[in-house]
N, C-alpha and C. Protein backbone atom coordinates (compact mmCIF):
# COMPACT_ATOMS: atom_id res chain seq x y z
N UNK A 1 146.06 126.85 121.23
CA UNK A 1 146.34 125.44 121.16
C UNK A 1 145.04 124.63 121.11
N UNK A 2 144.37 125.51 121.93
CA UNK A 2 143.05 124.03 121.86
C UNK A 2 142.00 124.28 120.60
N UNK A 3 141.75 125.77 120.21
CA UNK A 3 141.41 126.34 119.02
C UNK A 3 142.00 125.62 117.64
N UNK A 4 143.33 125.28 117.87
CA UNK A 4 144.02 124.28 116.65
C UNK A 4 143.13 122.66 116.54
N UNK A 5 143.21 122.51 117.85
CA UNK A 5 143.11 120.74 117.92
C UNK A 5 141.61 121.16 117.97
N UNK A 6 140.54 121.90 118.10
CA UNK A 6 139.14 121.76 117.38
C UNK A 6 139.19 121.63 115.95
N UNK A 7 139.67 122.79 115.61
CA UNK A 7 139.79 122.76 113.73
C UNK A 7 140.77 121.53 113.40
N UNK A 8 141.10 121.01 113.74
CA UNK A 8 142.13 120.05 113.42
C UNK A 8 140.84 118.93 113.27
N UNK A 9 140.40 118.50 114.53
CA UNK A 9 139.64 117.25 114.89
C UNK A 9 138.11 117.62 114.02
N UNK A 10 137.79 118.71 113.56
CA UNK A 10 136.66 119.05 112.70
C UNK A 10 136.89 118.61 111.79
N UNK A 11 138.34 119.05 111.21
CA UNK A 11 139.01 118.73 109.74
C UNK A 11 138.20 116.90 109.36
N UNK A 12 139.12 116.32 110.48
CA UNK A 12 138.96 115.03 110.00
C UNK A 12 137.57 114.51 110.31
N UNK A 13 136.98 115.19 111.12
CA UNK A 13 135.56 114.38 111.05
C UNK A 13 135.09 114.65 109.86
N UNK A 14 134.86 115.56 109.04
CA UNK A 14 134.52 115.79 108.35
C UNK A 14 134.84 115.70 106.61
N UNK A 15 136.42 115.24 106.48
CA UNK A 15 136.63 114.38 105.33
C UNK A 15 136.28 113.00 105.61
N UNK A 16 136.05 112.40 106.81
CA UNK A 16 136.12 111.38 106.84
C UNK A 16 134.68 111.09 106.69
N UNK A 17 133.63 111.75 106.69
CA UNK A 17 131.75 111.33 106.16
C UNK A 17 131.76 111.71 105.17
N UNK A 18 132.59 112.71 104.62
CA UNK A 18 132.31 113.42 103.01
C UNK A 18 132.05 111.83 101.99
N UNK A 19 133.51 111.30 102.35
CA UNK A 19 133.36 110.36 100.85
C UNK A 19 132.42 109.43 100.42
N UNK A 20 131.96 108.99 102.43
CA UNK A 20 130.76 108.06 102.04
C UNK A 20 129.33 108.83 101.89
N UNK A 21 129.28 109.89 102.12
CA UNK A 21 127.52 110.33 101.58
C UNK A 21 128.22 110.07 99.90
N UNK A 22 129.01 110.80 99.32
CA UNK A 22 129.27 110.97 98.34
C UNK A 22 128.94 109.86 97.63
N UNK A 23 129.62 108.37 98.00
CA UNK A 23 129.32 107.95 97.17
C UNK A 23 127.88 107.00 97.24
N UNK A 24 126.88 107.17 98.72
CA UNK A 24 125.94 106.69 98.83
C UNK A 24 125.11 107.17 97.39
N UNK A 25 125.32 108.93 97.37
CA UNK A 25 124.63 109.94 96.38
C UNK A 25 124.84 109.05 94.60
N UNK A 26 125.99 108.94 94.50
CA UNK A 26 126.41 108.68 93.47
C UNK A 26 125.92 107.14 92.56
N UNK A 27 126.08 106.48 93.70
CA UNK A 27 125.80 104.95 93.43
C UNK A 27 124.18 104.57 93.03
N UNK A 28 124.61 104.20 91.48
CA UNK A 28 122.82 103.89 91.29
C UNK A 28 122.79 102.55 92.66
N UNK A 29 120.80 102.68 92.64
CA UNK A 29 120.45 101.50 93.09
C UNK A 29 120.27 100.27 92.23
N UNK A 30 120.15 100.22 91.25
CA UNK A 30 120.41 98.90 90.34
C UNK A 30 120.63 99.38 89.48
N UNK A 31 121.51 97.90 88.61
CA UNK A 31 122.11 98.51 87.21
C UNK A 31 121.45 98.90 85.84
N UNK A 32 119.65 98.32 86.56
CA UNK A 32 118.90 98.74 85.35
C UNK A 32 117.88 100.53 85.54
N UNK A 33 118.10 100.51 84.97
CA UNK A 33 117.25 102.56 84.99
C UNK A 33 116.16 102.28 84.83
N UNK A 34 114.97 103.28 85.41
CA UNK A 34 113.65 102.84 84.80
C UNK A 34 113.50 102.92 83.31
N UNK A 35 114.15 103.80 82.84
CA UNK A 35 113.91 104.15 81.24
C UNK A 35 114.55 102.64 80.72
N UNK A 36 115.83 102.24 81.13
CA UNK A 36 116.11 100.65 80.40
C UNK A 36 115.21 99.85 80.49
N UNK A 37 114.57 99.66 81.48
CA UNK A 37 113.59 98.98 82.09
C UNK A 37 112.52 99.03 81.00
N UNK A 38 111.90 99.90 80.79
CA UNK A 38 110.73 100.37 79.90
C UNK A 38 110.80 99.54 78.56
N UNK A 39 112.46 100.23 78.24
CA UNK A 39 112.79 99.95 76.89
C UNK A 39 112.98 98.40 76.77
N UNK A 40 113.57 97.72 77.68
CA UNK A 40 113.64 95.92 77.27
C UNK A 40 112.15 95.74 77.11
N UNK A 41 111.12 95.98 78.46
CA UNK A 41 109.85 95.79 77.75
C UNK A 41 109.10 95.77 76.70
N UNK A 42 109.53 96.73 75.96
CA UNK A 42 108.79 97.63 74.98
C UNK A 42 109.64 96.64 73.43
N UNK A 43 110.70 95.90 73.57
CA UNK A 43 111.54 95.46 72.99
C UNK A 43 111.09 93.90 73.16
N UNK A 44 110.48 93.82 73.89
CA UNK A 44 110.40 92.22 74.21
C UNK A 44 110.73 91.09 74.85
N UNK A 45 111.64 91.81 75.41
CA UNK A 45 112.53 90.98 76.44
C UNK A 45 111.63 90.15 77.66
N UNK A 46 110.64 91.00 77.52
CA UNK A 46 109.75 90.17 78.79
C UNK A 46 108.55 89.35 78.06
N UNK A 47 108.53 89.50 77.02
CA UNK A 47 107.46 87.92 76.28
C UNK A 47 107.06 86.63 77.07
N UNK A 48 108.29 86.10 77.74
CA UNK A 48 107.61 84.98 78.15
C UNK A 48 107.09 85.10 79.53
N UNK A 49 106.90 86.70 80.12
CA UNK A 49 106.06 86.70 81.39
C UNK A 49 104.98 87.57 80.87
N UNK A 50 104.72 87.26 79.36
CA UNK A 50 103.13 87.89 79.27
C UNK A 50 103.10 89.28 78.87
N UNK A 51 104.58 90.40 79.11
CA UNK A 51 104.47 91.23 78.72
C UNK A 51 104.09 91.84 76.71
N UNK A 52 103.46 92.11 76.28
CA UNK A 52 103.82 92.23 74.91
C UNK A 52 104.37 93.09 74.42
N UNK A 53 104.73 93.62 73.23
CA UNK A 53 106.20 94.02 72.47
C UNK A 53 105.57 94.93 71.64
N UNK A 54 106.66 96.19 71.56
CA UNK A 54 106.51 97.06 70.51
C UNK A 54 104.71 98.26 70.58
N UNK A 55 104.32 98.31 69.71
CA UNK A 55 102.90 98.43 69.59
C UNK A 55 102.01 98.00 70.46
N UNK A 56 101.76 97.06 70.76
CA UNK A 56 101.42 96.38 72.00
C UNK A 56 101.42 96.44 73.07
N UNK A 57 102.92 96.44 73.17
CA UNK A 57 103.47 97.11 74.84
C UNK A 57 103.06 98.46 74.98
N UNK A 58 103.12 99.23 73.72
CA UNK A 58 102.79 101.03 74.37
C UNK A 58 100.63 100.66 74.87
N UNK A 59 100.19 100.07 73.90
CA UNK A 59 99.03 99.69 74.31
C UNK A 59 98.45 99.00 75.86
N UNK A 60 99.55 98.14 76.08
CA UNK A 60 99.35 97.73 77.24
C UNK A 60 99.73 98.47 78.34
N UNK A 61 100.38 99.83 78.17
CA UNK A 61 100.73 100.83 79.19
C UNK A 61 99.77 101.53 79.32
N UNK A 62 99.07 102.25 77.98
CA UNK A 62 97.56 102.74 78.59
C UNK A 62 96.60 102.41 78.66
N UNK A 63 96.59 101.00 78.78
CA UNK A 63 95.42 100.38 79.42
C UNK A 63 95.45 99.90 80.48
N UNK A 64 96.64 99.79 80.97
CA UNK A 64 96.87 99.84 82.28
C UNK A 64 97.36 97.89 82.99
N UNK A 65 97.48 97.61 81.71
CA UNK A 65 97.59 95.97 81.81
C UNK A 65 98.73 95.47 82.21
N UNK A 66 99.90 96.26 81.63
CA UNK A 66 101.58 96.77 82.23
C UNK A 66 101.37 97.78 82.77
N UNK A 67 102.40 97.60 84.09
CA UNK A 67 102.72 98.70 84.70
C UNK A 67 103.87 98.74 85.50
N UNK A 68 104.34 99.08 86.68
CA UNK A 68 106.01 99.32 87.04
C UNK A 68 105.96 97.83 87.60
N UNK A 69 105.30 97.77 88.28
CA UNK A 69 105.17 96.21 89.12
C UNK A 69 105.12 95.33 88.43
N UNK A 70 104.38 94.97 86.87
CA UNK A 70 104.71 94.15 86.32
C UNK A 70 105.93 94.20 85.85
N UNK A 71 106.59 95.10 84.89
CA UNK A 71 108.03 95.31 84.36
C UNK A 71 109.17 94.49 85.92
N UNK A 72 108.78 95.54 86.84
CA UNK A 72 109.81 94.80 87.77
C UNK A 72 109.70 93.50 88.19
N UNK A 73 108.69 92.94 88.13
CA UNK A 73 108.62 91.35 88.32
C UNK A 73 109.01 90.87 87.05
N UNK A 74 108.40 91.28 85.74
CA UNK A 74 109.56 90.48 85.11
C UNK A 74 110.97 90.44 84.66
N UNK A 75 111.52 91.70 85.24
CA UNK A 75 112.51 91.60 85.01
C UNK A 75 113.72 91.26 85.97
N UNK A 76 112.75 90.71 87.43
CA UNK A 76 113.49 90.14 88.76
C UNK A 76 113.29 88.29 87.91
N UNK A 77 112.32 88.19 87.40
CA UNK A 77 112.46 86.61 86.91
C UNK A 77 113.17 86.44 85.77
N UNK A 78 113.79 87.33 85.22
CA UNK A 78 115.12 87.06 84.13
C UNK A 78 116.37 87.55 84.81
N UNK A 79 116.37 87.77 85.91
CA UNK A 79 117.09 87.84 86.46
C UNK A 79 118.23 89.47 85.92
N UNK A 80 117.45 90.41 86.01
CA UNK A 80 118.05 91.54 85.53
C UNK A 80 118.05 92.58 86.60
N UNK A 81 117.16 92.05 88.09
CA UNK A 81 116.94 93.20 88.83
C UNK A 81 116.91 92.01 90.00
N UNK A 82 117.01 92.16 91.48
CA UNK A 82 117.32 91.40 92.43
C UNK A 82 116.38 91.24 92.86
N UNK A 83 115.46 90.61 93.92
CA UNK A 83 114.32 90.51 93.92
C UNK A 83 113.78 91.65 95.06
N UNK A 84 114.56 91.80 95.76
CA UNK A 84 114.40 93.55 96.53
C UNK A 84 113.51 94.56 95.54
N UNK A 85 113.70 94.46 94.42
CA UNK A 85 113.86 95.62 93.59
C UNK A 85 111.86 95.46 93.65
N UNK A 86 111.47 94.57 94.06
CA UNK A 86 109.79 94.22 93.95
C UNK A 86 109.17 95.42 95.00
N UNK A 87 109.83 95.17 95.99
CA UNK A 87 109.43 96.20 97.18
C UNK A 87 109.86 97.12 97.40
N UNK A 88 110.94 97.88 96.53
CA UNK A 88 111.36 99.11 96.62
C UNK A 88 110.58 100.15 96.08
N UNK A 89 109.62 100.80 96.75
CA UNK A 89 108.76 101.86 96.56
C UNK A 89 109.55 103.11 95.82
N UNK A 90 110.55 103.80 96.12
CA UNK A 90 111.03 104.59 94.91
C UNK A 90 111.76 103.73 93.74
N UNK A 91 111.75 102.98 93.41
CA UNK A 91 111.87 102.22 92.16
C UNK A 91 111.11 102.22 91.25
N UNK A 92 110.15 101.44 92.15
CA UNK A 92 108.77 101.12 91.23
C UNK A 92 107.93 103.02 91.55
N UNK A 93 108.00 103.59 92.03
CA UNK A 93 107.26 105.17 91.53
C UNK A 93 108.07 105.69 90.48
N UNK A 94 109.31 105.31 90.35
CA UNK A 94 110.28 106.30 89.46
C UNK A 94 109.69 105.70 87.91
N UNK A 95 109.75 104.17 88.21
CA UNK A 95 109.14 103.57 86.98
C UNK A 95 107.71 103.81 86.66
N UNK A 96 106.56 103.92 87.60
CA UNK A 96 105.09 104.42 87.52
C UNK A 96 105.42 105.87 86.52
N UNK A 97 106.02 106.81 87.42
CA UNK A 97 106.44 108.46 86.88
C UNK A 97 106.49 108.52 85.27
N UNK A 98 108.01 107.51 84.71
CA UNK A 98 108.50 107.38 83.50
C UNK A 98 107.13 107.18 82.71
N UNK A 99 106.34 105.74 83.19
CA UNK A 99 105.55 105.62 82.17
C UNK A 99 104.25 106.70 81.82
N UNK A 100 104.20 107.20 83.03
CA UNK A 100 103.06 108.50 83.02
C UNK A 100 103.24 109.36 82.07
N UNK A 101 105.09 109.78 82.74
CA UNK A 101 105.34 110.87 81.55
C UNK A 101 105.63 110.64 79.83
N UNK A 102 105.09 109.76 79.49
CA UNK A 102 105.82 109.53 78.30
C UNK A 102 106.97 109.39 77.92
N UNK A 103 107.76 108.33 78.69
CA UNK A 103 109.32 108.04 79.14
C UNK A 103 109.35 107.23 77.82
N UNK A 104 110.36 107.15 76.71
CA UNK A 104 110.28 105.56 75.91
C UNK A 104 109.40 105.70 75.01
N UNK A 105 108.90 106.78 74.49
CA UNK A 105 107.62 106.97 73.31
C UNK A 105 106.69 106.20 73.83
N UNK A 106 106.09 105.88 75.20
CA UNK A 106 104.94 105.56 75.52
C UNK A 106 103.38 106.23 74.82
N UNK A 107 103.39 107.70 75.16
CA UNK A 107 102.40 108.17 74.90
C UNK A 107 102.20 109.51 73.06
């Protein structure tokens, strides 16, 4: 009897944390990806905070003039990313990473 009501009371502790790691795991942190991110840049979307476009923009990635911190500031002032998204250290590394690796035909 008491062997039941352990496995019983295990049972439910344990569907009952499953769903929320699950969907902590699941749930992006914003709706923009670093790779989208890259790509509005690289597209132009950020022109009027100085970023430049196309040719340019891949230029200004290896020279180091753009970088994750700029992309995410301008794209918290068009309002595409929340302004959290400035100080979120795995954000802005995931976005540093992308542009390193040649994310977006950077390199």
């Amino acid at each position: 009897m008491i062997r039941s009501f352990i496995i019983g009371s295990l049972a439910i502790v344990l569907t009952s944390i499953a769903p929320a790691q699950a969907q902590t795991i699941d749930e992006p942190a914003y709706n923009l990806t670093p790779r989208n991110l890259i790509n509005l840049g690289r597209q132009g979307k950020f022109k009027a905070q100085g970023v430049p476009s196309h040719a340019r923009f891949i230029s200004a990635i290896r020279s180091g003039k753009v970088d994750a911190q700029i992309l995410v500031s301008s794209a918290i002032t068009n309002n595409r990313l929340p302004q959290s998204a400035i100080s979120d250290r795995d954000y802005l590394n995931a976005v540093n990473d992308h542009l390193k690796s040649g994310g977006c035909s950077i390199n």
